[in-house]
C-alpha atoms as a PDB file:
ATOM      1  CA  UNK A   1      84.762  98.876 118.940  1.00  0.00           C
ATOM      2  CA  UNK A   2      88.013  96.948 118.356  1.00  0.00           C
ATOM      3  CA  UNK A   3      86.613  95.458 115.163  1.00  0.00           C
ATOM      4  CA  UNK A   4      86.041  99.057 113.987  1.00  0.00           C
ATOM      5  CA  UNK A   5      89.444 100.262 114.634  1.00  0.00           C
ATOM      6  CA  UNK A   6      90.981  97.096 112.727  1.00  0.00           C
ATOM      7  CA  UNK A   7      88.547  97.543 110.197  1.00  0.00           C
ATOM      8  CA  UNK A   8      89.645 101.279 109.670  1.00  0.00           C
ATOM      9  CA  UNK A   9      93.180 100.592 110.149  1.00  0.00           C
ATOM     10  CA  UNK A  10      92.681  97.669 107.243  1.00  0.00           C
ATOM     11  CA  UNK A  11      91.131 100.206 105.194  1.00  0.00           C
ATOM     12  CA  UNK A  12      93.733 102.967 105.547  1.00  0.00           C
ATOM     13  CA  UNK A  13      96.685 100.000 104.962  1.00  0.00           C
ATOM     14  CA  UNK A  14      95.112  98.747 101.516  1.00  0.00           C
ATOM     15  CA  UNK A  15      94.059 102.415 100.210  1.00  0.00           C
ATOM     16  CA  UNK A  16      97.628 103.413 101.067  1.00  0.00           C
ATOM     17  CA  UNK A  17      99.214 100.602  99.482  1.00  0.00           C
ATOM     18  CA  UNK A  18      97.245 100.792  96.406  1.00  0.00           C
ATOM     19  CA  UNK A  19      97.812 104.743  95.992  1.00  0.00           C
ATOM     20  CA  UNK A  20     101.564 104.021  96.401  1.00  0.00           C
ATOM     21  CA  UNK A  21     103.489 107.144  95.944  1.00  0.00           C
ATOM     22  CA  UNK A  22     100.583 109.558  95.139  1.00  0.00           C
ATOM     23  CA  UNK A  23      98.833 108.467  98.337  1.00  0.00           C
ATOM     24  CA  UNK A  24      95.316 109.382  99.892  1.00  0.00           C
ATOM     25  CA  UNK A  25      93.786 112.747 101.507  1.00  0.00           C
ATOM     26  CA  UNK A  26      92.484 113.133 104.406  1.00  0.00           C
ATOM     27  CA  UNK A  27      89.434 114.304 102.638  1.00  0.00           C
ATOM     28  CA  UNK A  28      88.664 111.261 100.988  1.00  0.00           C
ATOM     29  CA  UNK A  29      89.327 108.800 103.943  1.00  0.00           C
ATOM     30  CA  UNK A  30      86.798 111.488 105.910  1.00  0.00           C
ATOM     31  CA  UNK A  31      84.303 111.930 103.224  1.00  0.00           C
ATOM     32  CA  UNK A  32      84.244 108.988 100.976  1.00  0.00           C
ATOM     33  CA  UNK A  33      85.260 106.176 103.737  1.00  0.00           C
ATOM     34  CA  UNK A  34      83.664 108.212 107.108  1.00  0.00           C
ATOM     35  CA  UNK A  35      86.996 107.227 108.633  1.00  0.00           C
ATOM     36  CA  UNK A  36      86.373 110.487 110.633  1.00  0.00           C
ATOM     37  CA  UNK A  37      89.694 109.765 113.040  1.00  0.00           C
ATOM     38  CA  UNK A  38      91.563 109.406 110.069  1.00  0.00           C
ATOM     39  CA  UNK A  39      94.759 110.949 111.995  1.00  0.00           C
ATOM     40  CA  UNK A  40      94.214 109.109 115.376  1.00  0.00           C
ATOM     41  CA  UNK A  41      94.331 105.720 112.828  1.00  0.00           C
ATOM     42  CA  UNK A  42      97.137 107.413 111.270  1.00  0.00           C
ATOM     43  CA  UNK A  43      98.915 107.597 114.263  1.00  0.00           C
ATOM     44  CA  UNK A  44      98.410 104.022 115.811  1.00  0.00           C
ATOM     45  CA  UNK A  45      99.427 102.639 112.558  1.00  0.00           C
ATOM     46  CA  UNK A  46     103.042 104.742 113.166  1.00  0.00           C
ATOM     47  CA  UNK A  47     103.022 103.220 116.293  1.00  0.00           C
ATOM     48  CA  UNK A  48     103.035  99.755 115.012  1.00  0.00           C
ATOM     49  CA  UNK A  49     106.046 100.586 112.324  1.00  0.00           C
ATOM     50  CA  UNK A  50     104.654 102.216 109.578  1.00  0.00           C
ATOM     51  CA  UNK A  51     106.064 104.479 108.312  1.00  0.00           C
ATOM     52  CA  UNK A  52     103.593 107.396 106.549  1.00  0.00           C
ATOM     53  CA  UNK A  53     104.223 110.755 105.588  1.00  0.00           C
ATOM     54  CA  UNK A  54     101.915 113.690 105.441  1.00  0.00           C
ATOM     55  CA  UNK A  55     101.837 116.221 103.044  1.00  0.00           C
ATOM     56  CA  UNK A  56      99.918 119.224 103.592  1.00  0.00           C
ATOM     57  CA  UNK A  57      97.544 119.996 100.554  1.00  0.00           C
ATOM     58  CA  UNK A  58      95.155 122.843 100.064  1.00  0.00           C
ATOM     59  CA  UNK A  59      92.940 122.269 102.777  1.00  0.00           C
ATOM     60  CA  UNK A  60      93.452 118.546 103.907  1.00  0.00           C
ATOM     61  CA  UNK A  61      96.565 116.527 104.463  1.00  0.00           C
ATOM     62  CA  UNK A  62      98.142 113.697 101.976  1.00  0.00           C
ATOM     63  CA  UNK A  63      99.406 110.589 103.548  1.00  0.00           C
ATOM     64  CA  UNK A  64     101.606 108.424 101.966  1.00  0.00           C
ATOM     65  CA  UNK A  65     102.707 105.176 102.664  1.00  0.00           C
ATOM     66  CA  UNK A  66     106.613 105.008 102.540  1.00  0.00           C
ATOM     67  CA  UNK A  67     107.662 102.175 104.826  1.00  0.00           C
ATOM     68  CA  UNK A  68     105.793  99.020 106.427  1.00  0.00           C
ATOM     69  CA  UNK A  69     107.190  97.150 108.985  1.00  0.00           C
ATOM     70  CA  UNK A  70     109.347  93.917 108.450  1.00  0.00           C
ATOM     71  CA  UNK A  71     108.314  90.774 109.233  1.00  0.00           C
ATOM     72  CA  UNK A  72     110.443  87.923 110.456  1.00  0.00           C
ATOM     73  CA  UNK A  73     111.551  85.219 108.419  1.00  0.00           C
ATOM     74  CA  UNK A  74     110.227  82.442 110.805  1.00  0.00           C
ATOM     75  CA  UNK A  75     106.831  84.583 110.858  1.00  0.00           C
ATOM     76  CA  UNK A  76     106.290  84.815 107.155  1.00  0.00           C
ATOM     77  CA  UNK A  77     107.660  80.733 106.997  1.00  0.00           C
ATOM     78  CA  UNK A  78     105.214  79.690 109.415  1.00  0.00           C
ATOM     79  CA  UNK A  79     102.271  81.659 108.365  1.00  0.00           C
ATOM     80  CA  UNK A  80     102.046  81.959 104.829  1.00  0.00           C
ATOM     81  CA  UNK A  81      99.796  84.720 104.698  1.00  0.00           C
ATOM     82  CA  UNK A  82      99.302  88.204 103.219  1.00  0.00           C
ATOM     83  CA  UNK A  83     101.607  90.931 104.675  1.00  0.00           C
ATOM     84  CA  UNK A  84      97.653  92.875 105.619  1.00  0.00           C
ATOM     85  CA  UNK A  85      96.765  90.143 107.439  1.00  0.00           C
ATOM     86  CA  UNK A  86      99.374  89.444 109.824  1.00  0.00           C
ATOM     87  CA  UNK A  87      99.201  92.846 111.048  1.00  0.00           C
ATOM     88  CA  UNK A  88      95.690  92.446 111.337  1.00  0.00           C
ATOM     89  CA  UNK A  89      96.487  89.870 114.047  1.00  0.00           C
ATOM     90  CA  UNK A  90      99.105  92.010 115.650  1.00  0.00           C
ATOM     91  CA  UNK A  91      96.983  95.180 116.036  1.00  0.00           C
ATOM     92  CA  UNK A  92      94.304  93.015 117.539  1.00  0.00           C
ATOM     93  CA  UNK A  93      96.818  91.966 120.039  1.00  0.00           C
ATOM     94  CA  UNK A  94      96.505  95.942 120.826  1.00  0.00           C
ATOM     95  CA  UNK A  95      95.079  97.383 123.120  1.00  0.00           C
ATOM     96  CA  UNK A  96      94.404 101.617 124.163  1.00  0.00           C
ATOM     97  CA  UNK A  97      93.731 102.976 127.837  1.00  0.00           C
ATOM     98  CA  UNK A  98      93.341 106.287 129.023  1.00  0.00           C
ATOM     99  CA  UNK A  99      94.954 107.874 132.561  1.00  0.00           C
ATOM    100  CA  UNK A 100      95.521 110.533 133.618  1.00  0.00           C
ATOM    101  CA  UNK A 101      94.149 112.172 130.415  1.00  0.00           C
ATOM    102  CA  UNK A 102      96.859 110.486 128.104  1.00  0.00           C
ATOM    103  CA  UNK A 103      95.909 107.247 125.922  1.00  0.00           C
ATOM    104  CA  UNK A 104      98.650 104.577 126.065  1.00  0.00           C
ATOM    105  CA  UNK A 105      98.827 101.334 124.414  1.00  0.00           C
ATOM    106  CA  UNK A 106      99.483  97.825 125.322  1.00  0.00           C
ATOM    107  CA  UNK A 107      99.304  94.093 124.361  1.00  0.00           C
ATOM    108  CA  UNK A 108      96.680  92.197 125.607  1.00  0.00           C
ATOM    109  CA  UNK A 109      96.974  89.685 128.135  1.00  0.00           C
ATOM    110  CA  UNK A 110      95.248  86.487 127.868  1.00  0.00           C
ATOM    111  CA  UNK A 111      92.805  87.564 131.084  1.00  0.00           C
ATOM    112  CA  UNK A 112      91.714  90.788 129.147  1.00  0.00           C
ATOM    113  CA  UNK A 113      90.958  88.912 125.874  1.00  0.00           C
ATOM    114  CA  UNK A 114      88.856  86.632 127.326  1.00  0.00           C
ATOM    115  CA  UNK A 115      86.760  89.334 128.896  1.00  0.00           C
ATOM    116  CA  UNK A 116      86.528  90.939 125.732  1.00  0.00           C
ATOM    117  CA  UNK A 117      85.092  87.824 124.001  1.00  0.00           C
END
């Protein structure tokens, strides 16, 4: 399930990017990507420091990607890698739990990875 999220998370990332300032509905990340959590991946993705807007219109919402997070200068030095992909590695670092009826997030630790492999 993981592998889904990232995957969905990728997917929302690069459409965002590449719509730039007109961004993407709802609608089409629902109906033409079946991204049906759309706003839950919306969410997480605020979570880890992007910054995207919605913009209510007609019936569905626009998002639009205004910020990304920074990355530091000893990251991007010693991994020479696309911006997508290193927070690809990060969010896979993540992790979601539910108690008490509320879902909270957290990094992985090295015992839960291994159980997940």
């Amino acid at each position: 399930m993981n592998n889904t999220l990232t995957t969905q998370r990728e997917t929302i990332i690069k459409m965002l990017q590449d719509a730039g300032t007109h961004g993407v509905s709802s609608y089409e990340f629902t109906f033409d990507h079946k991204i049906k959590q759309c706003p839950t991946r919306v969410h997480e993705l605020r979570k880890l420091g992007f910054n995207i807007i919605s913009k209510p219109f007609k019936n569905s919402v626009i998002y639009v990607l205004s910020t990304e997070p920074k990355i530091s200068e000893k990251q991007s030095m010693d991994k020479p890698k696309q911006y997508h992909e290193i927070m690809l590695e990060e969010m896979a670092q993540q992790e979601s739990y539910v108690k008490d009826g509320k879902t909270y997030w957290r990094t992985k630790t090295p015992a839960r990875q291994e159980a997940l492999i």
